[in-house]
Protein backbone atom coordinates (compact mmCIF):
# COMPACT_ATOMS: atom_id res chain seq x y z
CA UNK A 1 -1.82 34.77 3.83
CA UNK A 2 0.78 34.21 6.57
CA UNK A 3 3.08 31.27 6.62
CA UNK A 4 4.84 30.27 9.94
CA UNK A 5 7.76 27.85 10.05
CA UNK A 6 7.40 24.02 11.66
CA UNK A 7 9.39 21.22 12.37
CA UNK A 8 9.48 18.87 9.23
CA UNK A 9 5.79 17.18 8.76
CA UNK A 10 3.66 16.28 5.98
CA UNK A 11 0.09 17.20 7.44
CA UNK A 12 -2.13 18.56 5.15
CA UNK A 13 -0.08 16.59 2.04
CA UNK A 14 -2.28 13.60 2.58
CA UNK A 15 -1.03 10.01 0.47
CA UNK A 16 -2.58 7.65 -0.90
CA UNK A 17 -2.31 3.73 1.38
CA UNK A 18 -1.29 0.59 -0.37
CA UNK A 19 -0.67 -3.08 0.77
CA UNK A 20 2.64 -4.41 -0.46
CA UNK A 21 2.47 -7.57 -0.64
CA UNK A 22 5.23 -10.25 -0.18
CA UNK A 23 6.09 -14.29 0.98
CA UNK A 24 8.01 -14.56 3.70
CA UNK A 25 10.75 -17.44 3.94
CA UNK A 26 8.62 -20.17 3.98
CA UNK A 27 6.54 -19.24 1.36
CA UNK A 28 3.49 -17.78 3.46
CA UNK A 29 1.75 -14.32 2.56
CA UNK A 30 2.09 -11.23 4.17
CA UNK A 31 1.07 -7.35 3.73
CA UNK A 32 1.97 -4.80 5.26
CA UNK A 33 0.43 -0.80 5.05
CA UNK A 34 2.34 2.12 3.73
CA UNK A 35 1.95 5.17 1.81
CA UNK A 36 5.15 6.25 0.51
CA UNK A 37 4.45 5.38 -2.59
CA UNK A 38 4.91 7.43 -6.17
CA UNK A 39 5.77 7.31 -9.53
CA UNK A 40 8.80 7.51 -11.41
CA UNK A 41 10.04 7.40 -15.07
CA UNK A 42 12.44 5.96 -16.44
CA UNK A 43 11.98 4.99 -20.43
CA UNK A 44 8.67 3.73 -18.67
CA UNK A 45 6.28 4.33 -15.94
CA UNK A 46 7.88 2.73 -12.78
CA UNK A 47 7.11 3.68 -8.93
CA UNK A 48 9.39 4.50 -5.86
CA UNK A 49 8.31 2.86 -3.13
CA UNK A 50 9.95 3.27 0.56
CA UNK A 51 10.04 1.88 3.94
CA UNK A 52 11.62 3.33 6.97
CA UNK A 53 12.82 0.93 9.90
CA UNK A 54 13.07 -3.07 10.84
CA UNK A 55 10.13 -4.69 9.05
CA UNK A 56 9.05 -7.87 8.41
CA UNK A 57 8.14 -6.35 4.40
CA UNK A 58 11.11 -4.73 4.11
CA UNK A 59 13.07 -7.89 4.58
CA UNK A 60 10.84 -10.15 2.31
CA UNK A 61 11.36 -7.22 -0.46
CA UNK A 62 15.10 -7.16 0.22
CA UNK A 63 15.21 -10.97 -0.11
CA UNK A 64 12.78 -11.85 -3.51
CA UNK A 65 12.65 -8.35 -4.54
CA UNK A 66 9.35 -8.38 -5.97
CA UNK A 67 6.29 -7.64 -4.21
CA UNK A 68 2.72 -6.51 -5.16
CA UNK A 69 1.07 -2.77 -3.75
CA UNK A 70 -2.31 -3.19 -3.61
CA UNK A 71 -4.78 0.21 -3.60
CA UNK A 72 -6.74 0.14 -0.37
CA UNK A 73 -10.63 1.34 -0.49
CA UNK A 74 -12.80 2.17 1.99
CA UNK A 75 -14.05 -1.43 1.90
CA UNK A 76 -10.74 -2.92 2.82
CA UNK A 77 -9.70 -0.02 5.28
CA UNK A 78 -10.20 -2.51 8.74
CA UNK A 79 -8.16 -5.08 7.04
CA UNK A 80 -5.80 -2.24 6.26
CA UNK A 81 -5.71 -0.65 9.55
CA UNK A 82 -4.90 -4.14 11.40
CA UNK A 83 -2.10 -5.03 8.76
CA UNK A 84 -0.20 -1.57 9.25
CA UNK A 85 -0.96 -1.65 13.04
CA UNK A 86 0.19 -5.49 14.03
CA UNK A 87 3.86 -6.10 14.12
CA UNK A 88 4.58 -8.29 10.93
CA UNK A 89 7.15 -10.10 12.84
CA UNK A 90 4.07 -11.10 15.19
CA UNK A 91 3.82 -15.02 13.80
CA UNK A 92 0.10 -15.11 14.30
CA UNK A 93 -0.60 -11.60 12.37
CA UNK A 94 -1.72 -13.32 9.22
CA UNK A 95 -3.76 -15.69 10.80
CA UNK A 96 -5.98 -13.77 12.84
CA UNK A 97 -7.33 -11.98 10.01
CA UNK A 98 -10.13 -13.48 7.09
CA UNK A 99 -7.90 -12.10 3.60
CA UNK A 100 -9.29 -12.99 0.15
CA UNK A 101 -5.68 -13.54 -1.01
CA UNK A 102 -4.66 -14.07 -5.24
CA UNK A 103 -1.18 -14.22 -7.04
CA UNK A 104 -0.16 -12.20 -9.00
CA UNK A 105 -0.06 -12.88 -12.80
CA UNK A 106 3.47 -12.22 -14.01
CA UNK A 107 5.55 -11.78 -10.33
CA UNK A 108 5.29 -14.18 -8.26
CA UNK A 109 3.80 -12.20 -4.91
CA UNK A 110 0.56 -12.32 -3.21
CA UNK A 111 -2.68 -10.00 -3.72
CA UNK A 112 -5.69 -9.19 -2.36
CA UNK A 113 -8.70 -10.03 -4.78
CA UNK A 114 -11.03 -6.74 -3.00
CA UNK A 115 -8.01 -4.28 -4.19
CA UNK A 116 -9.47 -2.83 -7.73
CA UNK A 117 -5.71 -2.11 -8.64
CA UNK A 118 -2.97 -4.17 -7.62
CA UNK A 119 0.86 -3.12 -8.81
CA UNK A 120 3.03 -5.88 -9.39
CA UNK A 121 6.81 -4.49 -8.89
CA UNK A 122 10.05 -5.88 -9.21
CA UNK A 123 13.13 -3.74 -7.83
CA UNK A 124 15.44 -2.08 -10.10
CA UNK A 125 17.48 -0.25 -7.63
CA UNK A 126 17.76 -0.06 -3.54
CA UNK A 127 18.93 3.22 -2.51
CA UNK A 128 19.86 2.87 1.60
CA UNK A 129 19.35 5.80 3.65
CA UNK A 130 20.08 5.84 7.59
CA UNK A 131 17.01 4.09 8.87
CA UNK A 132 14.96 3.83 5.47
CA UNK A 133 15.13 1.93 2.28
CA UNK A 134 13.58 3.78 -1.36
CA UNK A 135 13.12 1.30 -4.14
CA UNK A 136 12.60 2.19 -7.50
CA UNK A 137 10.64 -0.23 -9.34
CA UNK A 138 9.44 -1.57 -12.60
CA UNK A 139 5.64 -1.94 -12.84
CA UNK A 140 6.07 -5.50 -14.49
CA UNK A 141 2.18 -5.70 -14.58
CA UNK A 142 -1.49 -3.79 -13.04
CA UNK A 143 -4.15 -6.40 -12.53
CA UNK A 144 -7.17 -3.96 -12.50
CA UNK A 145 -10.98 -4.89 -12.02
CA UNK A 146 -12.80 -4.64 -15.25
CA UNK A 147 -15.57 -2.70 -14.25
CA UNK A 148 -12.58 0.07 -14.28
CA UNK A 149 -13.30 -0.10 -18.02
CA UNK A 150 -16.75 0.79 -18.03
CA UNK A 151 -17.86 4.41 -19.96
CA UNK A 152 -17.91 6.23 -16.54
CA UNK A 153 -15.81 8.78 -15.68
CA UNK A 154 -13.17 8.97 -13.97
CA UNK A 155 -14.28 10.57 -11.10
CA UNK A 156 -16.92 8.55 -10.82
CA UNK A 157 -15.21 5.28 -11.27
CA UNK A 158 -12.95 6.82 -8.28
CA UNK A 159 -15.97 7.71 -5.94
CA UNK A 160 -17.31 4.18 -6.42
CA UNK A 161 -13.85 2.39 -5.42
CA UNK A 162 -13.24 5.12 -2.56
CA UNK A 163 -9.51 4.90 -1.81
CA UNK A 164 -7.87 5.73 1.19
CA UNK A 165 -5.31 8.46 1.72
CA UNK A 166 -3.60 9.23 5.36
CA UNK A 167 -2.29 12.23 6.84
CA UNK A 168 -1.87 13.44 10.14
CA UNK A 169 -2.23 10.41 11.40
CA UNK A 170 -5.94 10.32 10.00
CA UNK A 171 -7.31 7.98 7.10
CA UNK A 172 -9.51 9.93 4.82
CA UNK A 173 -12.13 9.15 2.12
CA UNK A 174 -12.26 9.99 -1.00
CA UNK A 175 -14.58 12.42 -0.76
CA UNK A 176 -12.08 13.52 1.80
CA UNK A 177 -14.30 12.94 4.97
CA UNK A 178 -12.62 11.87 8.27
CA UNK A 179 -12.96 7.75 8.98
CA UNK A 180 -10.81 7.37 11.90
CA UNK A 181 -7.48 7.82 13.48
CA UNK A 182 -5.05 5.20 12.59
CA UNK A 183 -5.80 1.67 14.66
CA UNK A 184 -9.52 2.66 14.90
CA UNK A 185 -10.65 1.41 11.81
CA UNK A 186 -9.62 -2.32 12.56
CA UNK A 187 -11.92 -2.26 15.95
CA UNK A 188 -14.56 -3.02 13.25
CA UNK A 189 -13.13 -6.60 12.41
């Protein structure tokens, strides 16, 4: 098969979407949407997170340097949608949207109760680039819903919670069907 060279993209390498999580000055929740997201190791499974420009996330993770990333479904994909669509600087953001919200059990950082698997991170290292910040974390605790224990298998415990990957600028299902373009989903609120 043929190759032909592009400009730099990452269609067709889709990701999976999380919600970090974090409080902003005065203590108030907010999530943002983002899918750079990965593992590391380091003595210990850890994650490298990152998050390119001026956000409202980036500067509560800067600031506490903790936050949670919570695994977005198909369930929670117009709450998803809205969060990575709205401008978190936008004061009203959090309040025009209905979020089941939890803290976390060892970090102290918000969660979403629908998210099967929530990461709570605290950052080990900031490494600056020009207009983006990677963090690598330690995974201080996974808060996990315990029908993830059951004797299933794994691929069907991952069909029933669905999660979301983007690419292209396209959410997909698990199953790898199409459900929207990003800021459709959240029409559905």
């Amino acid at each position: 098969m043929g190759k032909i060279s592009l400009k730099p993209n990452n269609d067709f390498c889709p990701q999976t979407l999380f919600l970090y999580g974090t409080y902003d000055e005065k203590g108030n929740p907010d999530f943002g949407l983002f899918c750079w997201f990965s593992y590391i190791w380091d003595g210990e499974l850890g994650a490298m997170c990152c998050i390119g420009g001026n956000k409202l996330t980036r500067e509560n993770i800067e600031r506490s340097k903790v936050f949670s990333a919570n695994l977005v479904t198909e369930e929670l994909l117009p709450e998803a949608d809205y969060l990575g669509c709205v401008n978190g600087k936008d004061p009203d953001k959090m309040k025009k949207i209905n979020l089941d919200i939890g803290r976390g059990e060892v970090l102290e950082v918000p969660i979403l109760n629908k998210a099967p698997v929530v990461f709570e991170l605290e950052v080990a290292d900031f490494i600056q680039k020009h207009d983006g910040e990677i963090m690598l974390c330690k995974i201080r605790n996974v808060l996990q819903d315990e029908s993830l224990t059951s004797e299933e298998s794994v691929e069907q415990k991952l069909s029933r919670i669905a999660p979301v990957k983007t690419t292209a600028k396209t959410y997909l299902g698990y199953n790898g069907s199409a459900l929207g373009a990003w800021g459709e989903p959240m029409k559905r609120l």
